[in-house]
N, C-alpha and C. Protein backbone atom coordinates (compact mmCIF):
# COMPACT_ATOMS: atom_id res chain seq x y z
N UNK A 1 0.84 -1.17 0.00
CA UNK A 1 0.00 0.00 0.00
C UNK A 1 0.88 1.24 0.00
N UNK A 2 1.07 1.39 -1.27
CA UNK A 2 1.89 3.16 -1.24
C UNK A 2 1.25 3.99 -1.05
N UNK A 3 2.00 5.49 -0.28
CA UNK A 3 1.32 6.55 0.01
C UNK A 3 1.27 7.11 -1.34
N UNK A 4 -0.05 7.81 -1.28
CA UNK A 4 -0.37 9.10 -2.59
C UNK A 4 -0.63 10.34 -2.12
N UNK A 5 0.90 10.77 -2.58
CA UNK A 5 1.10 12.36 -1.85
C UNK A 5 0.37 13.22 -3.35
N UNK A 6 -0.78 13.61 -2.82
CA UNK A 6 -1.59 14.46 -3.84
C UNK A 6 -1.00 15.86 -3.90
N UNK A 7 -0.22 16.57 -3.28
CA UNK A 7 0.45 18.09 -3.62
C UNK A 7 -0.43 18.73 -2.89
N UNK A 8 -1.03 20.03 -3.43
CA UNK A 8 -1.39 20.85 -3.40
C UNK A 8 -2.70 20.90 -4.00
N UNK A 9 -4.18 20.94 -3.28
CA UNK A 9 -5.29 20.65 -3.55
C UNK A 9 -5.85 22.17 -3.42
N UNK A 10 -6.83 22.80 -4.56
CA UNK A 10 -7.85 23.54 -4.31
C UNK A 10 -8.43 23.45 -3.23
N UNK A 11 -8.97 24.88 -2.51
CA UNK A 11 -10.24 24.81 -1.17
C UNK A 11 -11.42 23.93 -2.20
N UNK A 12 -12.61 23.73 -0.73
CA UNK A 12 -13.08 23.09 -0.99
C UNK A 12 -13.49 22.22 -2.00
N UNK A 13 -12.24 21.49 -2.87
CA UNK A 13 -12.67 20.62 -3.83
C UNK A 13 -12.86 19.01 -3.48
N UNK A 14 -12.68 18.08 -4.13
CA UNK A 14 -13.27 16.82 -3.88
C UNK A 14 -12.24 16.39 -4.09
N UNK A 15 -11.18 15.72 -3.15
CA UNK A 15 -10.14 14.53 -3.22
C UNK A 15 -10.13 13.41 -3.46
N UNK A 16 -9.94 13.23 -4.78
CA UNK A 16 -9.97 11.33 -5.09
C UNK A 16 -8.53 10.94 -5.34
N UNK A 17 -8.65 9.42 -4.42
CA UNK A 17 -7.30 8.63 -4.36
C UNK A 17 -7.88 7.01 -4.55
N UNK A 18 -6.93 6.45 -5.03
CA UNK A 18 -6.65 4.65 -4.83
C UNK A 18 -5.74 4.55 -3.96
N UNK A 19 -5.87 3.30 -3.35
CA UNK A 19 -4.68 2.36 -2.59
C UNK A 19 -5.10 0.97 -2.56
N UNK A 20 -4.14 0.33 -2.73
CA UNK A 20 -4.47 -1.28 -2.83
C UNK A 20 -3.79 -2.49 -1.56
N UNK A 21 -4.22 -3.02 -1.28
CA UNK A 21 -3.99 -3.96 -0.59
C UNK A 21 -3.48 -5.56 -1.14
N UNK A 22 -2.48 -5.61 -0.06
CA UNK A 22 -1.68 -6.86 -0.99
C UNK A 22 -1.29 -7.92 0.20
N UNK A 23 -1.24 -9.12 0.07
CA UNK A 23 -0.76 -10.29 1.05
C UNK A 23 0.37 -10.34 1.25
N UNK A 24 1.03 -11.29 2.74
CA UNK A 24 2.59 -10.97 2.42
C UNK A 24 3.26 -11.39 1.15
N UNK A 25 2.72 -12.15 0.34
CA UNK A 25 3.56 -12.40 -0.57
C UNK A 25 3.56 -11.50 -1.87
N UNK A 26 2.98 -10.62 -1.76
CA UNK A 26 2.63 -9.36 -2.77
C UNK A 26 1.52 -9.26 -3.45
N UNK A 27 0.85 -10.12 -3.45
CA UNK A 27 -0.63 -10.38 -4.19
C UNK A 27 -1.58 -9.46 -3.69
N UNK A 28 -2.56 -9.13 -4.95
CA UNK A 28 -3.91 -8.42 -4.16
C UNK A 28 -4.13 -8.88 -3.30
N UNK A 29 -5.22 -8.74 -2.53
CA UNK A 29 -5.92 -9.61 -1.66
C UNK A 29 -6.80 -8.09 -0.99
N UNK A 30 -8.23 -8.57 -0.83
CA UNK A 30 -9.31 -7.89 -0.12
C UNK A 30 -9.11 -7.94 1.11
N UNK A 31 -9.68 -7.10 1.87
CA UNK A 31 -10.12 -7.22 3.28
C UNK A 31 -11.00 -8.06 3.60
N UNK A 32 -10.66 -8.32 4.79
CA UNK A 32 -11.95 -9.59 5.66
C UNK A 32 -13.20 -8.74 5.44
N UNK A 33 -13.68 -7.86 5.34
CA UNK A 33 -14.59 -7.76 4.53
C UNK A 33 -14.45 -5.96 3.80
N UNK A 34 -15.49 -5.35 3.32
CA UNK A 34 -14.92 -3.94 2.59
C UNK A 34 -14.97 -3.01 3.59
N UNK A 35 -13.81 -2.06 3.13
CA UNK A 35 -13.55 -1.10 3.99
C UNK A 35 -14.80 -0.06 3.97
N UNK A 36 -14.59 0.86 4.86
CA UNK A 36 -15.98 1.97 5.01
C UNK A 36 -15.30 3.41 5.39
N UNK A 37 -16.06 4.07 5.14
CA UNK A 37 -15.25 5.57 5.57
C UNK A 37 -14.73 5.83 7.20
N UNK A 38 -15.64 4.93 7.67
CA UNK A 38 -15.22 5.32 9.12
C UNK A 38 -13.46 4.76 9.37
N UNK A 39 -12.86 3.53 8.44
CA UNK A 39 -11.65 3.22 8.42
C UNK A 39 -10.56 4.03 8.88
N UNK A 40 -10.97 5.40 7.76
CA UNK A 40 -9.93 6.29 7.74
C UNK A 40 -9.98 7.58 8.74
N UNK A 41 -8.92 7.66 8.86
CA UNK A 41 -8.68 9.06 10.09
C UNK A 41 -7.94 10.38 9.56
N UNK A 42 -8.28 10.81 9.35
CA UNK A 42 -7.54 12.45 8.48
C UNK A 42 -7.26 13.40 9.56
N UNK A 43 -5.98 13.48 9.72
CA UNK A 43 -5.19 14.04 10.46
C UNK A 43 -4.74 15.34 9.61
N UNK A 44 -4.66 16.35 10.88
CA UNK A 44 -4.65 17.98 10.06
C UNK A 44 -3.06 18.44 10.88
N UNK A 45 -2.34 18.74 9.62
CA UNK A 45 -0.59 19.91 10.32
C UNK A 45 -0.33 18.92 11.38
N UNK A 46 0.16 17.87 11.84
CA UNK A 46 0.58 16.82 12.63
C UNK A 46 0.18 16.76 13.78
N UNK A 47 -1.44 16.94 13.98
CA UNK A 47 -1.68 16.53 15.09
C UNK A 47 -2.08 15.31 15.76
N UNK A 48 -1.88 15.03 16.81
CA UNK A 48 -2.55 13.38 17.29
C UNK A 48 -3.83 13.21 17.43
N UNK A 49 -4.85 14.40 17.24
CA UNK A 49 -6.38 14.25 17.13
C UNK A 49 -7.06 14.11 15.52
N UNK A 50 -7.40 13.26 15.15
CA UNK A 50 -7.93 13.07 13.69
C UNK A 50 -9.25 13.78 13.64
N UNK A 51 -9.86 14.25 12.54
CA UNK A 51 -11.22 14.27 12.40
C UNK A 51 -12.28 13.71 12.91
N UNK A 52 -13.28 14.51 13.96
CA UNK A 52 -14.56 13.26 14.12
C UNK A 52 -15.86 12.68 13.77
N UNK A 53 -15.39 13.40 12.38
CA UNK A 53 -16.43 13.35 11.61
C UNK A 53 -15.57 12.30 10.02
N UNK A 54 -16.86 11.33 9.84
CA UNK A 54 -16.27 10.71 8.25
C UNK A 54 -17.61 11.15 7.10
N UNK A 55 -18.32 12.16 7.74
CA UNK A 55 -19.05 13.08 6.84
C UNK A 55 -17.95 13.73 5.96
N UNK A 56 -18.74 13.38 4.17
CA UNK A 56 -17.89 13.77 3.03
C UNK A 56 -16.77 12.95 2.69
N UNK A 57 -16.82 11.78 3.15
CA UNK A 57 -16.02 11.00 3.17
C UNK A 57 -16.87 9.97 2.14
N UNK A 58 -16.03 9.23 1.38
CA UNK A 58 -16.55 7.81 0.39
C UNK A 58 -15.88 7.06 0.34
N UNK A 59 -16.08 5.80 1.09
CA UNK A 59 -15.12 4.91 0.51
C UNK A 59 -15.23 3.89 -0.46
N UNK A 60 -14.87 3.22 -1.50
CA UNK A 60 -15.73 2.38 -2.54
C UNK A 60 -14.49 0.85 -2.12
N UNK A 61 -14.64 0.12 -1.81
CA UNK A 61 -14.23 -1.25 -2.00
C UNK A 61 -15.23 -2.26 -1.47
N UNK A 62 -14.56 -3.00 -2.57
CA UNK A 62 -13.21 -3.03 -3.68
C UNK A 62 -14.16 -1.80 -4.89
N UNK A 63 -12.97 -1.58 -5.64
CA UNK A 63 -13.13 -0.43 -6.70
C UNK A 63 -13.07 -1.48 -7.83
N UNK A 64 -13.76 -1.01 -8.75
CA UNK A 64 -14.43 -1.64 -10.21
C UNK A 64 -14.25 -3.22 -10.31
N UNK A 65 -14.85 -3.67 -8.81
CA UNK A 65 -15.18 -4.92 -8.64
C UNK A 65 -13.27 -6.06 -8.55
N UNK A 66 -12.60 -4.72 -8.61
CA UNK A 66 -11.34 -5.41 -8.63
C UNK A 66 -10.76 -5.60 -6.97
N UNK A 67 -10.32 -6.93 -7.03
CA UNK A 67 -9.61 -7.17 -5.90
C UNK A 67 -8.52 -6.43 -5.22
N UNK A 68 -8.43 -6.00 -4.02
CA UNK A 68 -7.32 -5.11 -3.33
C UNK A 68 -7.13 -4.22 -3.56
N UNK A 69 -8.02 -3.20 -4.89
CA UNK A 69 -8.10 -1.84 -5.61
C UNK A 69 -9.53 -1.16 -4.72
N UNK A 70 -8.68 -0.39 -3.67
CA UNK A 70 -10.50 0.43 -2.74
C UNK A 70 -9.60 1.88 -3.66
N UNK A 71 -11.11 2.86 -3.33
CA UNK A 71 -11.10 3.98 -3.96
C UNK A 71 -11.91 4.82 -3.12
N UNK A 72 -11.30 6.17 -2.93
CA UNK A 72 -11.79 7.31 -2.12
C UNK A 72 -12.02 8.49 -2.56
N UNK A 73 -13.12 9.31 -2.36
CA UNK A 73 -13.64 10.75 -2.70
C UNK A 73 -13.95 11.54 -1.02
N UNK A 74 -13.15 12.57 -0.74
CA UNK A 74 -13.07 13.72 0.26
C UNK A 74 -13.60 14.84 -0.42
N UNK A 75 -14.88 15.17 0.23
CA UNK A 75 -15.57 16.52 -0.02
C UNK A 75 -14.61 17.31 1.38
N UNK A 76 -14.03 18.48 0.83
CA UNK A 76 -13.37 19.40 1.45
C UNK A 76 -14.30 20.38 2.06
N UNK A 77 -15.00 20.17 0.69
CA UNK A 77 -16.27 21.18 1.48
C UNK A 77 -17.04 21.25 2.47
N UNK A 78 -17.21 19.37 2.99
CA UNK A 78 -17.94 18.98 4.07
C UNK A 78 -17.35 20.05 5.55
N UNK A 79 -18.24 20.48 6.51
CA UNK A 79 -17.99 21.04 7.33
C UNK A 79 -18.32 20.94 8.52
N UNK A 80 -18.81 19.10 8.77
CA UNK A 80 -19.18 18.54 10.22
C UNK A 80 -18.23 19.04 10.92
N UNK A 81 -17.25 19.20 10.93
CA UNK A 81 -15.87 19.23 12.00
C UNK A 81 -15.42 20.75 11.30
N UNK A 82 -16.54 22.06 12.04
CA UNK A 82 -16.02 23.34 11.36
C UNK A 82 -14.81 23.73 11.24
N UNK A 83 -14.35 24.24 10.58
CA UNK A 83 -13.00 25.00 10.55
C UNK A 83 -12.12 23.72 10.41
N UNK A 84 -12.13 22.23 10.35
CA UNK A 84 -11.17 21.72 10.24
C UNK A 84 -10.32 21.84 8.69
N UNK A 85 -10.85 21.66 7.63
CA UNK A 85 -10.29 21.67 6.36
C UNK A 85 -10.07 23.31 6.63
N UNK A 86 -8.76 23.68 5.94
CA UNK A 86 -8.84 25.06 5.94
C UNK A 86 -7.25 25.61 5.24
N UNK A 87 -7.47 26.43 4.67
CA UNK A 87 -6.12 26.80 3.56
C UNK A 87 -4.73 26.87 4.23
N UNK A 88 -3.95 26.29 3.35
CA UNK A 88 -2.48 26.34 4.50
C UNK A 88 -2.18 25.19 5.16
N UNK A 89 -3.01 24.39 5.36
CA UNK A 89 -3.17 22.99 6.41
C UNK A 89 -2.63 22.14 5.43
N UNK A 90 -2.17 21.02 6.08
CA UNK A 90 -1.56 19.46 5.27
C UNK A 90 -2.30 18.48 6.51
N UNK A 91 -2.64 17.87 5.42
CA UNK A 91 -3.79 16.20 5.81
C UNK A 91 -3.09 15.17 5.62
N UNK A 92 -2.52 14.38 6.38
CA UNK A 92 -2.59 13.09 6.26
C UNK A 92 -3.68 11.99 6.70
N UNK A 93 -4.30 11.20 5.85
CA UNK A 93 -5.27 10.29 5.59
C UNK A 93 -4.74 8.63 6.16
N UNK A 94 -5.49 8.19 7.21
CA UNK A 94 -4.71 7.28 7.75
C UNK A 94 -5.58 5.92 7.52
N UNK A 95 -5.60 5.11 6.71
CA UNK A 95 -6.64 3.65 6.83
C UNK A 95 -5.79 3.18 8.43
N UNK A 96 -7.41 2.82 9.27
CA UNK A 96 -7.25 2.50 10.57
C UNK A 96 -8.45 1.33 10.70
N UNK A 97 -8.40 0.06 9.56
CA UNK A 97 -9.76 -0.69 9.63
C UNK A 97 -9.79 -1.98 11.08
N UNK A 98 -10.81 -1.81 10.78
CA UNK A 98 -11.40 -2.82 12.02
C UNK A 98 -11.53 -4.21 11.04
N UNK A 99 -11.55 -3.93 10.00
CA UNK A 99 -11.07 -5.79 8.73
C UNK A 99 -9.36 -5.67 8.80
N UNK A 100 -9.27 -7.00 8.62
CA UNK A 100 -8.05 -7.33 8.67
C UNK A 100 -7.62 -7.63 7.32
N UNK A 101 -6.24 -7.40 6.64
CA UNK A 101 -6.06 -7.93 5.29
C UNK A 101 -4.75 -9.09 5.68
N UNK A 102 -5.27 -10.05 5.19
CA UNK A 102 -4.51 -11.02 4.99
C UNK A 102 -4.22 -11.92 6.20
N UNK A 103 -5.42 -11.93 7.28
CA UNK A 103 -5.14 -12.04 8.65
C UNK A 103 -4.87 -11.00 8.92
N UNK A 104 -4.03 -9.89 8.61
CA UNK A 104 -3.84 -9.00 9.57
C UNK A 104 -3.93 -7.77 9.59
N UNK A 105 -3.93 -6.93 10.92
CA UNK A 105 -3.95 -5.82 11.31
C UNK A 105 -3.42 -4.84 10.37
N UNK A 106 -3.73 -4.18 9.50
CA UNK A 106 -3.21 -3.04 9.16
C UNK A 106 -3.04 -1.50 9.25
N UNK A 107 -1.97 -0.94 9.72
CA UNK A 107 -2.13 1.06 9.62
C UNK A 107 -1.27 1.48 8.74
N UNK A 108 -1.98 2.21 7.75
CA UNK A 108 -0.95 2.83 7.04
C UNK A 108 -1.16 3.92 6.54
N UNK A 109 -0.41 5.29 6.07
CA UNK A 109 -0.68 6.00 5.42
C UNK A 109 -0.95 6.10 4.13
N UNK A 110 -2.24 6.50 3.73
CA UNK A 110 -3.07 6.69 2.67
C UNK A 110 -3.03 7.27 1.68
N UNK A 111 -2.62 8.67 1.98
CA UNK A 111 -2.76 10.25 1.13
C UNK A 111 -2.10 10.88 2.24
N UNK A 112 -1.64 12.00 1.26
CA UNK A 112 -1.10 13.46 2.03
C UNK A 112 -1.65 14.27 1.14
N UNK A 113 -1.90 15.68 1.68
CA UNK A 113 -2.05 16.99 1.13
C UNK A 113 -2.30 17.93 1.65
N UNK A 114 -1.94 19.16 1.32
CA UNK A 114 -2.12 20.60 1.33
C UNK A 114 -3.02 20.73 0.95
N UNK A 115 -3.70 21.81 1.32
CA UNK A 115 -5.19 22.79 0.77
C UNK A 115 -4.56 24.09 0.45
N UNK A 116 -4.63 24.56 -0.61
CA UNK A 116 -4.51 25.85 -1.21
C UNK A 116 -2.49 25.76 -1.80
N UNK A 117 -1.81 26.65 -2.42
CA UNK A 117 -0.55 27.18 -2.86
C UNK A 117 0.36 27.10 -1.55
N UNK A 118 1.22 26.22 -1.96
CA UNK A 118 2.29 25.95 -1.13
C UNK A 118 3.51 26.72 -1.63
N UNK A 119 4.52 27.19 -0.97
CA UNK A 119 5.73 28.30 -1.90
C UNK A 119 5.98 26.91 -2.79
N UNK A 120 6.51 26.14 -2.50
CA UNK A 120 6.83 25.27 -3.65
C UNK A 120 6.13 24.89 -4.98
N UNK A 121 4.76 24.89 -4.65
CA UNK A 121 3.83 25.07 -5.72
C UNK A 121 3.80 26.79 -6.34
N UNK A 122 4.00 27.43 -5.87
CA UNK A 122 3.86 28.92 -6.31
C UNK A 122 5.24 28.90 -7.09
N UNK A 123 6.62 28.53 -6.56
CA UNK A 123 8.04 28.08 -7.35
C UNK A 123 7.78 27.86 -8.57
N UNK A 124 7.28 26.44 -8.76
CA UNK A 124 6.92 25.75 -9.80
C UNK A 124 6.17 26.66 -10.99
N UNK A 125 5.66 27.27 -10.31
CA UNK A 125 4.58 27.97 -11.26
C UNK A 125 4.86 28.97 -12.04
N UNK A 126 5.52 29.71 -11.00
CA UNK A 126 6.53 30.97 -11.47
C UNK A 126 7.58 30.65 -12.46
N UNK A 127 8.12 29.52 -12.35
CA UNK A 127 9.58 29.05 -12.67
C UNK A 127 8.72 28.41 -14.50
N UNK A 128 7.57 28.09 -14.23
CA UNK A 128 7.06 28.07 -15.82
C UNK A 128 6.60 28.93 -16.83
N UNK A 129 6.14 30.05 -15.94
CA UNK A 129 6.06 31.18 -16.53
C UNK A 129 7.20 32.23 -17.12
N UNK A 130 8.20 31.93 -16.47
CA UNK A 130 8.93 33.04 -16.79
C UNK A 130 10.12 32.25 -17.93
């Protein structure tokens, strides 16, 4: 399960990611059964309190009926947990399931991202323009 560092995301837009799940021997393999939004924990600028809300959250697994391929959509816009999404901030997205893959326990990081122009993204930008 590799992380998908998404960059630099528009305010309130809609975050879609994949991550796949694999056995020890590298193979797909599903969860003891499909994951759900409540899985994941989205952590804001490194704190140890996650979101307590999985409002705006989607989780789809398995994704297009394929094995060990789940798929996710984050409404930014959602605003159960006010003021949490908010410009300037970096999210890390944590799968924390209560299914086990492969027998076992898994935590791992999911996604990363920024909300709004990071200097490095503003760099980039500049550095194409000119």
């Amino acid at each position: 399960m590799a992380e998908n560092n998404l960059g630099s995301v528009a305010v309130n837009s809609t975050v879609r990611f994949k991550f796949t799940t694999h056995a020890a021997s590298g193979a797909a393999v599903a969860p003891s059964s499909a994951f759900e939004s409540a899985d994941l924990d989205v952590y804001k600028d490194g704190s140890a309190t996650p979101r307590t809300s999985a409002s705006g959250i989607t989780m789809t697994s398995p994704f297009a009926s394929t094995t060990g391929l789940h798929h996710v959509d984050m409404d930014l816009s959602d605003n159960a947990d006010v003021g949490f999404y908010a410009t300037g901030s970096t999210y890390e997205v944590v799968l924390t399931p209560d299914e086990t893959v492969d027998s076992l326990t898994v935590v791992k990081v999911v996604a990363r991202f920024t909300i709004g122009a990071t200097l490095d993204t503003i760099k980039a930008e500049t550095a194409s323009i000119l």
